[in-house]
PDB file of N, CA and C in Angstrom:
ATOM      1  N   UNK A   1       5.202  99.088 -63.714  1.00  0.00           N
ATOM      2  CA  UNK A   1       4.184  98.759 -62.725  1.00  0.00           C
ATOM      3  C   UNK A   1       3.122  97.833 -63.314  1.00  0.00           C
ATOM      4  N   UNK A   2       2.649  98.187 -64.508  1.00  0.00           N
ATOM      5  CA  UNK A   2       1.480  97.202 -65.025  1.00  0.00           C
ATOM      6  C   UNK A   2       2.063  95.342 -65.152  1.00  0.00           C
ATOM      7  N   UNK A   3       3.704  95.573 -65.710  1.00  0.00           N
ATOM      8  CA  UNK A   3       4.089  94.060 -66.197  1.00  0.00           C
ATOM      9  C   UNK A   3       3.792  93.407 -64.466  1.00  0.00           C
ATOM     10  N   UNK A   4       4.542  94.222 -63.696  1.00  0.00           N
ATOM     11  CA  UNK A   4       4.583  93.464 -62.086  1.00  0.00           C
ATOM     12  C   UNK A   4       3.100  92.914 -61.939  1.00  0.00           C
ATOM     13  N   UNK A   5       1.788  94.183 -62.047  1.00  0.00           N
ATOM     14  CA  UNK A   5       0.582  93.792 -61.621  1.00  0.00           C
ATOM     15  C   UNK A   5       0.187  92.565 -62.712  1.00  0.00           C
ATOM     16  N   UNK A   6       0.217  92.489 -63.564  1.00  0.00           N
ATOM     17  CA  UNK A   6      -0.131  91.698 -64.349  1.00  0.00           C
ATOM     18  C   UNK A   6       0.515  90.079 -64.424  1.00  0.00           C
ATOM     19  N   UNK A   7       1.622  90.211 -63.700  1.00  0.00           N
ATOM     20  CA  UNK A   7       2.535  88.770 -63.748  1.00  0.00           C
ATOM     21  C   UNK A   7       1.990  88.666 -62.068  1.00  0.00           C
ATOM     22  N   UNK A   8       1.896  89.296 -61.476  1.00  0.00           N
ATOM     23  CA  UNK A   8       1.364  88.875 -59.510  1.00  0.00           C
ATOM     24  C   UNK A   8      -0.217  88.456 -60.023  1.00  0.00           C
ATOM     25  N   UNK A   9      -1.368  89.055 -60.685  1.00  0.00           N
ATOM     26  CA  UNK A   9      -2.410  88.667 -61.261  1.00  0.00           C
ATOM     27  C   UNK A   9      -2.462  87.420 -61.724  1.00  0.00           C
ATOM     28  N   UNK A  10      -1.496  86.898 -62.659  1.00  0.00           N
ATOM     29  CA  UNK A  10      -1.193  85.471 -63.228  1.00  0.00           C
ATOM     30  C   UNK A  10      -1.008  84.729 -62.299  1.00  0.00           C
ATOM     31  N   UNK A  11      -0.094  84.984 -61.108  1.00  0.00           N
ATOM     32  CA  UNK A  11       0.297  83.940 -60.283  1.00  0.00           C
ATOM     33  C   UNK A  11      -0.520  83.677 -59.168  1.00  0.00           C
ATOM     34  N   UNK A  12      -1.477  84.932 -59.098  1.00  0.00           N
ATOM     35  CA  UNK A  12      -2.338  84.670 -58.121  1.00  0.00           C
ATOM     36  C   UNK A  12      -3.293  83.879 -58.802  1.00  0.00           C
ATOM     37  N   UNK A  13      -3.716  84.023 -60.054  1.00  0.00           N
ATOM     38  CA  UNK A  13      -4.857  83.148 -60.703  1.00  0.00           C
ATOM     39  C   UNK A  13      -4.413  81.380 -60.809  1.00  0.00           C
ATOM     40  N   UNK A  14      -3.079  80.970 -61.202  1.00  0.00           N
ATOM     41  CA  UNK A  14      -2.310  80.004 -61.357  1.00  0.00           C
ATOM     42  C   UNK A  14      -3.034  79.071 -59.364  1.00  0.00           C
ATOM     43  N   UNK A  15      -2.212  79.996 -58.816  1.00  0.00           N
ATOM     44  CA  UNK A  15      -2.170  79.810 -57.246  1.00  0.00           C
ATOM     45  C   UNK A  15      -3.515  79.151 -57.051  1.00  0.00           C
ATOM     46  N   UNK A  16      -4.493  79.857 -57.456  1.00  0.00           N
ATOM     47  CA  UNK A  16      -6.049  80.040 -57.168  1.00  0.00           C
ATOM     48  C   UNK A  16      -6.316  78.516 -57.555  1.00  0.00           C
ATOM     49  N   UNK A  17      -6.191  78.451 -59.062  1.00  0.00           N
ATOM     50  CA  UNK A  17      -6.190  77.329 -60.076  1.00  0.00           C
ATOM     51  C   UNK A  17      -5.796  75.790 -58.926  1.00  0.00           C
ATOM     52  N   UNK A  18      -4.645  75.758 -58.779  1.00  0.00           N
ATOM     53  CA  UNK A  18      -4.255  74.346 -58.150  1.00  0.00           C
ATOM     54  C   UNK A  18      -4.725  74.492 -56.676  1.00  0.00           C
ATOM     55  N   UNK A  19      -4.899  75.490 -56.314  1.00  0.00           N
ATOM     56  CA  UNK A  19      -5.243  74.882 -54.504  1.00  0.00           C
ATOM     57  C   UNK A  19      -6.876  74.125 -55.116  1.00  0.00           C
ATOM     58  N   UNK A  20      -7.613  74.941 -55.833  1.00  0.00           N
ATOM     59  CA  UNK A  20      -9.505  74.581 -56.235  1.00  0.00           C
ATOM     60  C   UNK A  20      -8.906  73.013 -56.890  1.00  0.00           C
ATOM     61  N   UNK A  21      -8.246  72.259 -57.477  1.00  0.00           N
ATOM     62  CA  UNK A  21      -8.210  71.373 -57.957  1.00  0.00           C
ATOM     63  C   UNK A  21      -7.263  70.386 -56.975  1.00  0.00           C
ATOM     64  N   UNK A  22      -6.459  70.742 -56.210  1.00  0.00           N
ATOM     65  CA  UNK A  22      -6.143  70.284 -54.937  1.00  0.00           C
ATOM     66  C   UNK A  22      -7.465  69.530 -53.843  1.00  0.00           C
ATOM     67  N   UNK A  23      -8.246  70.905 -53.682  1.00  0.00           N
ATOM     68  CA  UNK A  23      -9.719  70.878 -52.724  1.00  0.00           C
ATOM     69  C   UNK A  23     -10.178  69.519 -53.636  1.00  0.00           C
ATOM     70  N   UNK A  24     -10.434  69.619 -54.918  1.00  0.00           N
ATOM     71  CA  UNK A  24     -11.189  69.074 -55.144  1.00  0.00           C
ATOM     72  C   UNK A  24     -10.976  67.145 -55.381  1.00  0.00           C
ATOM     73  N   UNK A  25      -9.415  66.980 -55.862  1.00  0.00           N
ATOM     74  CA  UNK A  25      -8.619  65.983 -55.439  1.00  0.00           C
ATOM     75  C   UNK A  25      -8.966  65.365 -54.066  1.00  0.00           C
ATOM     76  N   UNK A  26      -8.989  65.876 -52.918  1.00  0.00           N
ATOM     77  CA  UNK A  26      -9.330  65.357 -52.109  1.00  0.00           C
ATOM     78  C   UNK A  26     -10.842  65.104 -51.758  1.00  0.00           C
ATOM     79  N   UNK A  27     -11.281  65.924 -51.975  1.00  0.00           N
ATOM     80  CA  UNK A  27     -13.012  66.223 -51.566  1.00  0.00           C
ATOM     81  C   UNK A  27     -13.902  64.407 -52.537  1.00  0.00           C
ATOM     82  N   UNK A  28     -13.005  64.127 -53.928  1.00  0.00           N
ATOM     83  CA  UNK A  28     -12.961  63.003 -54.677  1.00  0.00           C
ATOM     84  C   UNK A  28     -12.287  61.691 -53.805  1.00  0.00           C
ATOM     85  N   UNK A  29     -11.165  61.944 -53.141  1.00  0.00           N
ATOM     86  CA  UNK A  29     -10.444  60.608 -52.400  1.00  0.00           C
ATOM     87  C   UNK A  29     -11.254  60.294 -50.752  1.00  0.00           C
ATOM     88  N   UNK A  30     -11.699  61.328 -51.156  1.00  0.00           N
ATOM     89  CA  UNK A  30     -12.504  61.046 -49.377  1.00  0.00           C
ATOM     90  C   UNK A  30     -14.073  60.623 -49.188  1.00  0.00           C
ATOM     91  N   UNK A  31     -14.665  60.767 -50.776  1.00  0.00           N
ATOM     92  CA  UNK A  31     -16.053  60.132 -51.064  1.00  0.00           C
ATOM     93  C   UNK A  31     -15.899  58.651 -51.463  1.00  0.00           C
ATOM     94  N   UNK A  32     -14.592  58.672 -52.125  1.00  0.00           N
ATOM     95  CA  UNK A  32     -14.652  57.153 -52.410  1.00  0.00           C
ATOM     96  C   UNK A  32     -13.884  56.049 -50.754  1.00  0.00           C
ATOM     97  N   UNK A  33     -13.359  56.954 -50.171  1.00  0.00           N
ATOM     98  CA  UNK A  33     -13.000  56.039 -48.987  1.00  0.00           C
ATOM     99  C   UNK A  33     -14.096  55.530 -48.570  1.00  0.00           C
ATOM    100  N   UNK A  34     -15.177  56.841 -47.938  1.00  0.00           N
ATOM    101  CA  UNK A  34     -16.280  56.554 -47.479  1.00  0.00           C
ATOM    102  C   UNK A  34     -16.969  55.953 -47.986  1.00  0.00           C
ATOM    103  N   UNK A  35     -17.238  55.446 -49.584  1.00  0.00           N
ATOM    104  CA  UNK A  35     -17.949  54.689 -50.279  1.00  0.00           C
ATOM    105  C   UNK A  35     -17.799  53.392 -49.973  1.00  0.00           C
ATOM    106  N   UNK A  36     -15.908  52.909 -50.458  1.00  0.00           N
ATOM    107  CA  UNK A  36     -16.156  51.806 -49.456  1.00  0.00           C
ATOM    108  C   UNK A  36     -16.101  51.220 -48.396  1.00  0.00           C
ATOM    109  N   UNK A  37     -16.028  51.954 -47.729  1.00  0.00           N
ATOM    110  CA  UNK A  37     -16.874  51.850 -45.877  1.00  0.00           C
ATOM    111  C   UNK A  37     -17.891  51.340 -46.014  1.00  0.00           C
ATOM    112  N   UNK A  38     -18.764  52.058 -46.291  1.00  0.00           N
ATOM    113  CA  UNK A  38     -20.407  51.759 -46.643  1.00  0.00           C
ATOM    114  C   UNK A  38     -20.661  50.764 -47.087  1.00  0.00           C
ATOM    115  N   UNK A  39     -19.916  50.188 -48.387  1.00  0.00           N
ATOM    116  CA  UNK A  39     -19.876  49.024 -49.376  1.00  0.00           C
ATOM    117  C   UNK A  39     -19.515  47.747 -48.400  1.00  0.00           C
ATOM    118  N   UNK A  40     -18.809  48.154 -47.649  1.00  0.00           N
ATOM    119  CA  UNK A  40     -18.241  46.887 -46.256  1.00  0.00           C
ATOM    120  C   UNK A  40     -18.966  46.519 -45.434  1.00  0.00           C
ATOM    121  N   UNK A  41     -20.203  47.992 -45.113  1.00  0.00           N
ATOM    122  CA  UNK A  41     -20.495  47.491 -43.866  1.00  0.00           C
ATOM    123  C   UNK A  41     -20.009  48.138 -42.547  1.00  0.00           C
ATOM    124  N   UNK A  42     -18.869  48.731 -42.388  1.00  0.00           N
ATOM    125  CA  UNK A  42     -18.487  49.312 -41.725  1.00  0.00           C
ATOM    126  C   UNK A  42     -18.790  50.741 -41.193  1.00  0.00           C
ATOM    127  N   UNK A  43     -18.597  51.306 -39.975  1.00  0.00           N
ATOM    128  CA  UNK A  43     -19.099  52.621 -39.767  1.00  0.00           C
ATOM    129  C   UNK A  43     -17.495  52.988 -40.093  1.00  0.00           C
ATOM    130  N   UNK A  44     -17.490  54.363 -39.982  1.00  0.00           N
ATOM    131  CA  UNK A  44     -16.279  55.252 -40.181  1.00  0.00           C
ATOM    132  C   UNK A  44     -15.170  55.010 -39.245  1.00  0.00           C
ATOM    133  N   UNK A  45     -13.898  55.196 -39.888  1.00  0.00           N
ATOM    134  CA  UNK A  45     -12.754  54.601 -39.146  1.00  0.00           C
ATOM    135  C   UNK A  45     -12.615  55.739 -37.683  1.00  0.00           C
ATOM    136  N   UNK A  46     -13.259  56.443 -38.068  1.00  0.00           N
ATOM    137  CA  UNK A  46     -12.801  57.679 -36.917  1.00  0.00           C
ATOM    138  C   UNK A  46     -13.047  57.169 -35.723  1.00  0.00           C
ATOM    139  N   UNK A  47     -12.050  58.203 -34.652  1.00  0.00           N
ATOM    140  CA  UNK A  47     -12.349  57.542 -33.133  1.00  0.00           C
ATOM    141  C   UNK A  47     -13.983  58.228 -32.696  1.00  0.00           C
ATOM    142  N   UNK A  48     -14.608  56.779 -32.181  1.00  0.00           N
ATOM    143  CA  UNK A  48     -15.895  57.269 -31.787  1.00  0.00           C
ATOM    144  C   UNK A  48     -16.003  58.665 -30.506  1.00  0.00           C
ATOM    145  N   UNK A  49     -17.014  59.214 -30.400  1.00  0.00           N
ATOM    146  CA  UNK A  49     -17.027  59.390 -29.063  1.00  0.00           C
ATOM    147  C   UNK A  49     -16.814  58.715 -27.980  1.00  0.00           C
ATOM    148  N   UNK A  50     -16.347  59.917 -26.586  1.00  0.00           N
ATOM    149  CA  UNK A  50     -16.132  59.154 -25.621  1.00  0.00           C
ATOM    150  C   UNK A  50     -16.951  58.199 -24.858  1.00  0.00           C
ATOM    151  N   UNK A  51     -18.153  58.521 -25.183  1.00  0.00           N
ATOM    152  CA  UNK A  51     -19.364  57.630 -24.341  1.00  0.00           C
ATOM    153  C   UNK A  51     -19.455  56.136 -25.056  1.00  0.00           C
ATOM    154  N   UNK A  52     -18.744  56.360 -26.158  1.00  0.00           N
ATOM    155  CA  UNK A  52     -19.181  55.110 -27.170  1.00  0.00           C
ATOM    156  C   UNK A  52     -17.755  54.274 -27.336  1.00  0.00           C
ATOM    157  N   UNK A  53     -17.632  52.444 -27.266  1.00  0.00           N
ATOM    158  CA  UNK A  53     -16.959  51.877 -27.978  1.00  0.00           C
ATOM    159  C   UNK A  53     -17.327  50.996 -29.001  1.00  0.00           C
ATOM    160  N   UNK A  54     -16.274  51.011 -30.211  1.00  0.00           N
ATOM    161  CA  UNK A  54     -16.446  50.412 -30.861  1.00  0.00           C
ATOM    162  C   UNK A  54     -16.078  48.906 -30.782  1.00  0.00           C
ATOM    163  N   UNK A  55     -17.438  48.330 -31.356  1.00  0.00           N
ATOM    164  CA  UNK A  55     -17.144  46.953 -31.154  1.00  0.00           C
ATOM    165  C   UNK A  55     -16.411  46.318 -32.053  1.00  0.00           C
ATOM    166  N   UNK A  56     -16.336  45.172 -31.818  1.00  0.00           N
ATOM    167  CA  UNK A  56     -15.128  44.420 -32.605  1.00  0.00           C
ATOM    168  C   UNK A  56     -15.165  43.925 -34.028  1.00  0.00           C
ATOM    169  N   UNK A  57     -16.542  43.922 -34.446  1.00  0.00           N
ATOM    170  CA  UNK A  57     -17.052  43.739 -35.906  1.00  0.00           C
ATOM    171  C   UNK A  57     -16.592  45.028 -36.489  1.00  0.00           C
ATOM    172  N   UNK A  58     -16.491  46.218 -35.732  1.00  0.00           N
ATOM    173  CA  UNK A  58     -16.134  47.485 -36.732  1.00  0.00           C
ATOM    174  C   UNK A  58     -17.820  48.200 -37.013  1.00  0.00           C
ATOM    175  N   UNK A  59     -18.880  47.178 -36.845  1.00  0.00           N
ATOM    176  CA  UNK A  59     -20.311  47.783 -37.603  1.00  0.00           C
ATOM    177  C   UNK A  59     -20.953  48.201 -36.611  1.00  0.00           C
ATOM    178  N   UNK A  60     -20.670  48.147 -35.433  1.00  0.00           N
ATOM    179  CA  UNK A  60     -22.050  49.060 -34.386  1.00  0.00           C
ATOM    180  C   UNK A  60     -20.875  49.056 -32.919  1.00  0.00           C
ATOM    181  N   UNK A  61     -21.591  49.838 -31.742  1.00  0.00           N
ATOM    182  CA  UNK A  61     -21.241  50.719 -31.323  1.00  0.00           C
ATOM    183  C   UNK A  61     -21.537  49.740 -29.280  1.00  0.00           C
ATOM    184  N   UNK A  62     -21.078  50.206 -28.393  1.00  0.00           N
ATOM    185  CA  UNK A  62     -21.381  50.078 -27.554  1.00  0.00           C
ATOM    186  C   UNK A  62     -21.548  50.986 -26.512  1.00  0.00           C
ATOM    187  N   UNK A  63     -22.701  51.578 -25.641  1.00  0.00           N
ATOM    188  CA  UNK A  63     -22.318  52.679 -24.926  1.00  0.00           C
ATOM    189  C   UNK A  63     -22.092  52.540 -23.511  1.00  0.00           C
ATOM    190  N   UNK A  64     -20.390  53.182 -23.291  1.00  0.00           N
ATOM    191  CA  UNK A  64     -20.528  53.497 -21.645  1.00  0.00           C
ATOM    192  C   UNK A  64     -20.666  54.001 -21.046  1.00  0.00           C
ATOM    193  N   UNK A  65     -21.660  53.309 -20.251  1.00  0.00           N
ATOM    194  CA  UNK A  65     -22.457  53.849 -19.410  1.00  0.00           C
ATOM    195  C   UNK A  65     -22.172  55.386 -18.697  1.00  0.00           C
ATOM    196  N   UNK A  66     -21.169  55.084 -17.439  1.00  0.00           N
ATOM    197  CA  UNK A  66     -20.270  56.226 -16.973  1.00  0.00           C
ATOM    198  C   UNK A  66     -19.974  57.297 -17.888  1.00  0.00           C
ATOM    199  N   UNK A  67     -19.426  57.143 -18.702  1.00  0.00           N
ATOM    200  CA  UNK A  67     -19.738  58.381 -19.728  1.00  0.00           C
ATOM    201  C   UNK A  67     -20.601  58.949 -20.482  1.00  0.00           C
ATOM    202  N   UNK A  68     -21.649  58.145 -20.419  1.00  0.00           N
ATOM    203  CA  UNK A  68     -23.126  58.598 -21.231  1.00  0.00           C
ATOM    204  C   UNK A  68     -23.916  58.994 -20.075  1.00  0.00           C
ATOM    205  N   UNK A  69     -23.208  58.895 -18.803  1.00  0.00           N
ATOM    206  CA  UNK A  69     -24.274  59.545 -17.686  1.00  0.00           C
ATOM    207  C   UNK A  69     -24.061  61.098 -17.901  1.00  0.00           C
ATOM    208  N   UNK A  70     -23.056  61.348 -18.087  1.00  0.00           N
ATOM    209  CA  UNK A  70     -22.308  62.819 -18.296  1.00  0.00           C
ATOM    210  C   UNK A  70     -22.656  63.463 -19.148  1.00  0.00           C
ATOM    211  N   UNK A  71     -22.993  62.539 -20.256  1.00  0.00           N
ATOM    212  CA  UNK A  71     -23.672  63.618 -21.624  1.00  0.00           C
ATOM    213  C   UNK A  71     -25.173  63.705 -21.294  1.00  0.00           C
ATOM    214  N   UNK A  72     -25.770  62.888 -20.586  1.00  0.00           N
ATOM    215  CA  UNK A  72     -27.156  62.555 -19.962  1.00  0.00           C
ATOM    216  C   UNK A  72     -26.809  64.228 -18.970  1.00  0.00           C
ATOM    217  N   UNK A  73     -26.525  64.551 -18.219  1.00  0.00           N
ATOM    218  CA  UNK A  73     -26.694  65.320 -17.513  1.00  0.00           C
ATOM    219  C   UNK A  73     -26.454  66.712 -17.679  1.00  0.00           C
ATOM    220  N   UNK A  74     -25.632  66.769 -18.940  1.00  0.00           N
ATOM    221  CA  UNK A  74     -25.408  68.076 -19.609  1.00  0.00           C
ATOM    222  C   UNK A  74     -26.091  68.717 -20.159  1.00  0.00           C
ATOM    223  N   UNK A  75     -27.447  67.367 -21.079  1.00  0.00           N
ATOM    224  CA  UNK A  75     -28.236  67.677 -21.668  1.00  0.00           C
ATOM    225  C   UNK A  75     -29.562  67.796 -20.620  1.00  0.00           C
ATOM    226  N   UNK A  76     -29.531  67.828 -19.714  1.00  0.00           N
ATOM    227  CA  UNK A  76     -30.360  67.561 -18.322  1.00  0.00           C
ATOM    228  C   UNK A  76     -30.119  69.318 -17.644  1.00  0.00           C
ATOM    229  N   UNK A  77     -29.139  69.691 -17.755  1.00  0.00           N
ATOM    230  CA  UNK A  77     -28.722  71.181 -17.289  1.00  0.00           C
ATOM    231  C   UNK A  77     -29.103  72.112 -18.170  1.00  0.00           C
ATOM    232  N   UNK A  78     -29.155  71.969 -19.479  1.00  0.00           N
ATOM    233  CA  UNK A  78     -29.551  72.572 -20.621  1.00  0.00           C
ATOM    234  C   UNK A  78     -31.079  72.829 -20.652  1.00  0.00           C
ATOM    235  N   UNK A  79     -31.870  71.976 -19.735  1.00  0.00           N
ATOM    236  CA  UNK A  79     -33.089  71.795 -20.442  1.00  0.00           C
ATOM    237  C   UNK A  79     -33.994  72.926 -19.268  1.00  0.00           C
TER     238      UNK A  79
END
């Protein structure tokens, strides 16, 4: 019983070991994407919100209307 607990202990520590250096692999590839975003000029590749398009430079934003009436009024019901 102890060799079992002691070799499942190892593999859980092993396990533990590469997912935290996994996390952290990425948590590293995703500061430097965003770095050079920033470095470009660019806002984030992600899809904007719906009220918002992105314009064609990639660096700022346009809002429509029709759909920003909707977030206008949600926040209008809230209040």
């Amino acid at each position: 019983e102890s060799v079992s607990s002691v070799t499942g202990r190892i593999l859980l520590e092993i396990g533990m070991y590469l997912a935290y250096q996994e996390s952290s692999q990425k948590s590293s590839r995703i500061k430097a994407s965003r770095k050079l975003l920033e470095d470009s000029g660019r806002k984030s590749i992600a899809k904007p919100p719906f009220w918002l398009a992105r314009n064609s430079d990639l660096k700022s934003y346009t809002i429509i209307e029709e759909n920003a009436e909707i977030i206008r009024k949600i926040f209008d019901l809230k209040l």
